[in-house]
Protein backbone atom coordinates (compact mmCIF):
# COMPACT_ATOMS: atom_id res chain seq x y z
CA UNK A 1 4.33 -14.39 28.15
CA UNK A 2 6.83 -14.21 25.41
CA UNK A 3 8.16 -17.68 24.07
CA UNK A 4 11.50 -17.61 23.46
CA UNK A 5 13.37 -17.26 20.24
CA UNK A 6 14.58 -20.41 18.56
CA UNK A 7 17.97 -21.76 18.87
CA UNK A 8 18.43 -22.40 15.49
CA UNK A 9 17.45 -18.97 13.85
CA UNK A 10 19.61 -17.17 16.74
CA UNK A 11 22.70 -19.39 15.13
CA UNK A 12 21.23 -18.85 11.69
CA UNK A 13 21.27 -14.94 12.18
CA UNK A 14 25.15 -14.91 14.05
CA UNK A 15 26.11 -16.74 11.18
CA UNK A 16 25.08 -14.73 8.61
CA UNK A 17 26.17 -11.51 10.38
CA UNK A 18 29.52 -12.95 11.52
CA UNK A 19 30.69 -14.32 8.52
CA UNK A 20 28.44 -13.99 5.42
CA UNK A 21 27.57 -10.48 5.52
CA UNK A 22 30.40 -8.67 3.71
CA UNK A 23 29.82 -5.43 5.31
CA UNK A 24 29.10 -6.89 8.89
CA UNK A 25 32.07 -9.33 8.54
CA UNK A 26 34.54 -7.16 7.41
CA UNK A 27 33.29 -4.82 10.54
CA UNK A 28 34.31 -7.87 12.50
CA UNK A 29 30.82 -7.42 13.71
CA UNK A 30 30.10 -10.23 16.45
CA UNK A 31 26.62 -11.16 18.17
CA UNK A 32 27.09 -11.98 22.12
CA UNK A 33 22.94 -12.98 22.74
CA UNK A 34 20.22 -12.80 20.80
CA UNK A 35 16.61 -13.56 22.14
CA UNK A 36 13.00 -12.21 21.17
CA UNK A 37 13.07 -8.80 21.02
CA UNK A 38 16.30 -8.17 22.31
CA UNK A 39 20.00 -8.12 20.99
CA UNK A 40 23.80 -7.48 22.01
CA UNK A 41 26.39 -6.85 19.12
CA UNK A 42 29.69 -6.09 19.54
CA UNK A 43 31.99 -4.20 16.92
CA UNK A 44 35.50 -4.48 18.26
CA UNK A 45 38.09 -1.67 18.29
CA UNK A 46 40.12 -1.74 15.15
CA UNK A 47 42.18 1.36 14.00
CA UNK A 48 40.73 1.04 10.30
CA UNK A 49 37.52 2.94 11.89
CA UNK A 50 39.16 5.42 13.22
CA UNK A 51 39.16 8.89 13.25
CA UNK A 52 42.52 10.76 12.62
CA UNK A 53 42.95 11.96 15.80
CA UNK A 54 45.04 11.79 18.89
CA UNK A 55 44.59 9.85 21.13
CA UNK A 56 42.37 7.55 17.76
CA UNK A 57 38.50 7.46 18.17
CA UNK A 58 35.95 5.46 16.44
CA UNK A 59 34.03 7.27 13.89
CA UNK A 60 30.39 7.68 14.74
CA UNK A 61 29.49 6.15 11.63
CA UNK A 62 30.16 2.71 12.91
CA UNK A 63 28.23 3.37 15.65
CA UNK A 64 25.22 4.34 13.67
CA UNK A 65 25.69 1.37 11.86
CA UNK A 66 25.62 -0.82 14.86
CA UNK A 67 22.57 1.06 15.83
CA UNK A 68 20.40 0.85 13.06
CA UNK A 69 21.70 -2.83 12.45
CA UNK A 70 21.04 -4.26 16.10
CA UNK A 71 17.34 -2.25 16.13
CA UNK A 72 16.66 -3.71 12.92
CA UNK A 73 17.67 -7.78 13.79
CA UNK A 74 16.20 -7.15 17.24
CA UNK A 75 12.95 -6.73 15.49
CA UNK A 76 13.12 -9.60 12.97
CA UNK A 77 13.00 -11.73 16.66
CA UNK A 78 9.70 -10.71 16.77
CA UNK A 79 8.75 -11.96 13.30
CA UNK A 80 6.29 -15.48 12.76
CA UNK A 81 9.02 -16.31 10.78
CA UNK A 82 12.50 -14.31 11.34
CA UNK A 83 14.07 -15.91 8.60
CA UNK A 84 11.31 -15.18 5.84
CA UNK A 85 10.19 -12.30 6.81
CA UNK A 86 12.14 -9.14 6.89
CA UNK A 87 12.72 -4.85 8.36
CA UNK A 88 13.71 -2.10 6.24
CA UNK A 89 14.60 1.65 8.34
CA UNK A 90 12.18 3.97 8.11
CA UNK A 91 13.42 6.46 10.38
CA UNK A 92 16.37 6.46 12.36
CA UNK A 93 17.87 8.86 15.55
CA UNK A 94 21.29 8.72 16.46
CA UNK A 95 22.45 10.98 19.51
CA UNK A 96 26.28 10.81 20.01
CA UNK A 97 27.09 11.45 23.85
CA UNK A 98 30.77 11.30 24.25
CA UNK A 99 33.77 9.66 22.11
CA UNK A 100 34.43 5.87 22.09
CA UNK A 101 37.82 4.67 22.34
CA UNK A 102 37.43 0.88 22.28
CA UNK A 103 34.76 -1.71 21.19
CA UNK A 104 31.08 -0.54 20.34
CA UNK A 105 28.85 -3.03 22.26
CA UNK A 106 24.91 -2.38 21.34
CA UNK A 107 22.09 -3.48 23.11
CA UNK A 108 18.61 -3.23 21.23
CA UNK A 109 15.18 -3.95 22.71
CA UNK A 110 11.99 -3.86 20.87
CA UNK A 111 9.43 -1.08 22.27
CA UNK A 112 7.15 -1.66 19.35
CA UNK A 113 6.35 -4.73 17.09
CA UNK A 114 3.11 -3.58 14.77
CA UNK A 115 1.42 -4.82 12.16
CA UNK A 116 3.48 -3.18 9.34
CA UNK A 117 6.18 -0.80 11.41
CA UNK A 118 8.31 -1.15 14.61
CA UNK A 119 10.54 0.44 16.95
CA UNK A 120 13.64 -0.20 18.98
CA UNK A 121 15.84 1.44 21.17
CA UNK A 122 19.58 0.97 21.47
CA UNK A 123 22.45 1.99 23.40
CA UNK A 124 25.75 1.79 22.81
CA UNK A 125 28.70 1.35 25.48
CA UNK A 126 32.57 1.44 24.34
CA UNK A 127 34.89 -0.96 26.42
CA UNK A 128 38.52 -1.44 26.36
CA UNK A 129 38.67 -5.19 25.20
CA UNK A 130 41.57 -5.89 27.86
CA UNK A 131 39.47 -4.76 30.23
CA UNK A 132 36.33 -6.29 29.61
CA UNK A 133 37.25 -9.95 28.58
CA UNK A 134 34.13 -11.13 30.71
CA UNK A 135 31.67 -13.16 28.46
CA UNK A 136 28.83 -12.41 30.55
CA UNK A 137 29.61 -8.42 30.96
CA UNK A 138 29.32 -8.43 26.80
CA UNK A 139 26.03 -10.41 26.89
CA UNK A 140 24.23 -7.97 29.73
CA UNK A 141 26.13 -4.73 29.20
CA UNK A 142 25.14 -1.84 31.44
CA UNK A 143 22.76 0.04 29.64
CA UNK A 144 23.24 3.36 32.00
CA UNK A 145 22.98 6.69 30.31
CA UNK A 146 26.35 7.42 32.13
CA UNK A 147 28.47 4.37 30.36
CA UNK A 148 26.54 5.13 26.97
CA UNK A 149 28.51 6.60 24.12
CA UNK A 150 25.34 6.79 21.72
CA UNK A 151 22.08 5.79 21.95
CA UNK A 152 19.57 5.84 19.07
CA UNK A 153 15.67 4.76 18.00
CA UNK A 154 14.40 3.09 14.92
CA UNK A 155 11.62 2.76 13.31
CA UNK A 156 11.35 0.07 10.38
CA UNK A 157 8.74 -1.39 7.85
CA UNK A 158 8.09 -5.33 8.89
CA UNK A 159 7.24 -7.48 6.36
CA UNK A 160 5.79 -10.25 7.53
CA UNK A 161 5.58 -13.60 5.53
């Protein structure tokens, strides 16, 4: 049974990411649930991250960002001590499946917490944010191969305090 993941390092960890993180925050980068071994990020649609296309797109370096950021914080759940302790990448996979349009919602989930390296898995869904106001929808997005606009694995280096 897996206990679950303290209230006050979740609000810690949105925090930081949300608005002391200068390359998170100026993403506008926004966590909808955290728990062990498992979290949702959202990167909303802004035409700054464009591509210079028409109709615009959202470059697929954002989404590798939210990829490698979400597998790497969904691992730090799984930490003694999240806060102390940290990840760095080792390795990580992006496959882009189709162009995204609106906001970049990840969901990561641990497959692998080891000693000294772990692994995640993430997918990543683009919504239209008028059409997808539901809280809940952002916290438990679909993660269907069919909705996904990327999907990635990570490995990282844990160090544990």
């Amino acid at each position: 049974m897996t206990e679950d993941f303290p209230a006050e390092a979740a609000a810690i960890v949105q925090r930081h990411i949300e608005d002391e993180h200068g390359y998170l925050s100026w993403l506008n980068t926004r966590v909808d649930a955290i728990e062990r071994g498992r979290i949702v990020m959202t990167i909303p649609y802004d035409e700054k991250l464009t591509n210079t296309v028409s109709p615009p797109t959202i470059h697929g370096g954002i989404a590798a960002t939210l990829i490698d950021t979400a597998g790497g914080i969904a691992l730090r759940t799984m930490l003694d001590d999240p806060l102390a302790g940290g990840v760095a990448t080792i390795n990580l996979n992006v496959n882009y499946l189709r162009r995204a349009s609106g906001d970049l919602t990840a969901v990561a989930e641990v497959v692998r917490a080891g000693g000294s390296v772990g692994v995640s898995t993430i997918t990543v869904v683009s919504t239209d944010p008028e059409e997808d106001s539901d809280v809940a929808a952002r916290q438990s997005p679909s993660s269907d191969w069919n909705d996904a606009v990327a999907t990635g694995q990570g490995a990282y280096r844990l160090f544990r305090e």
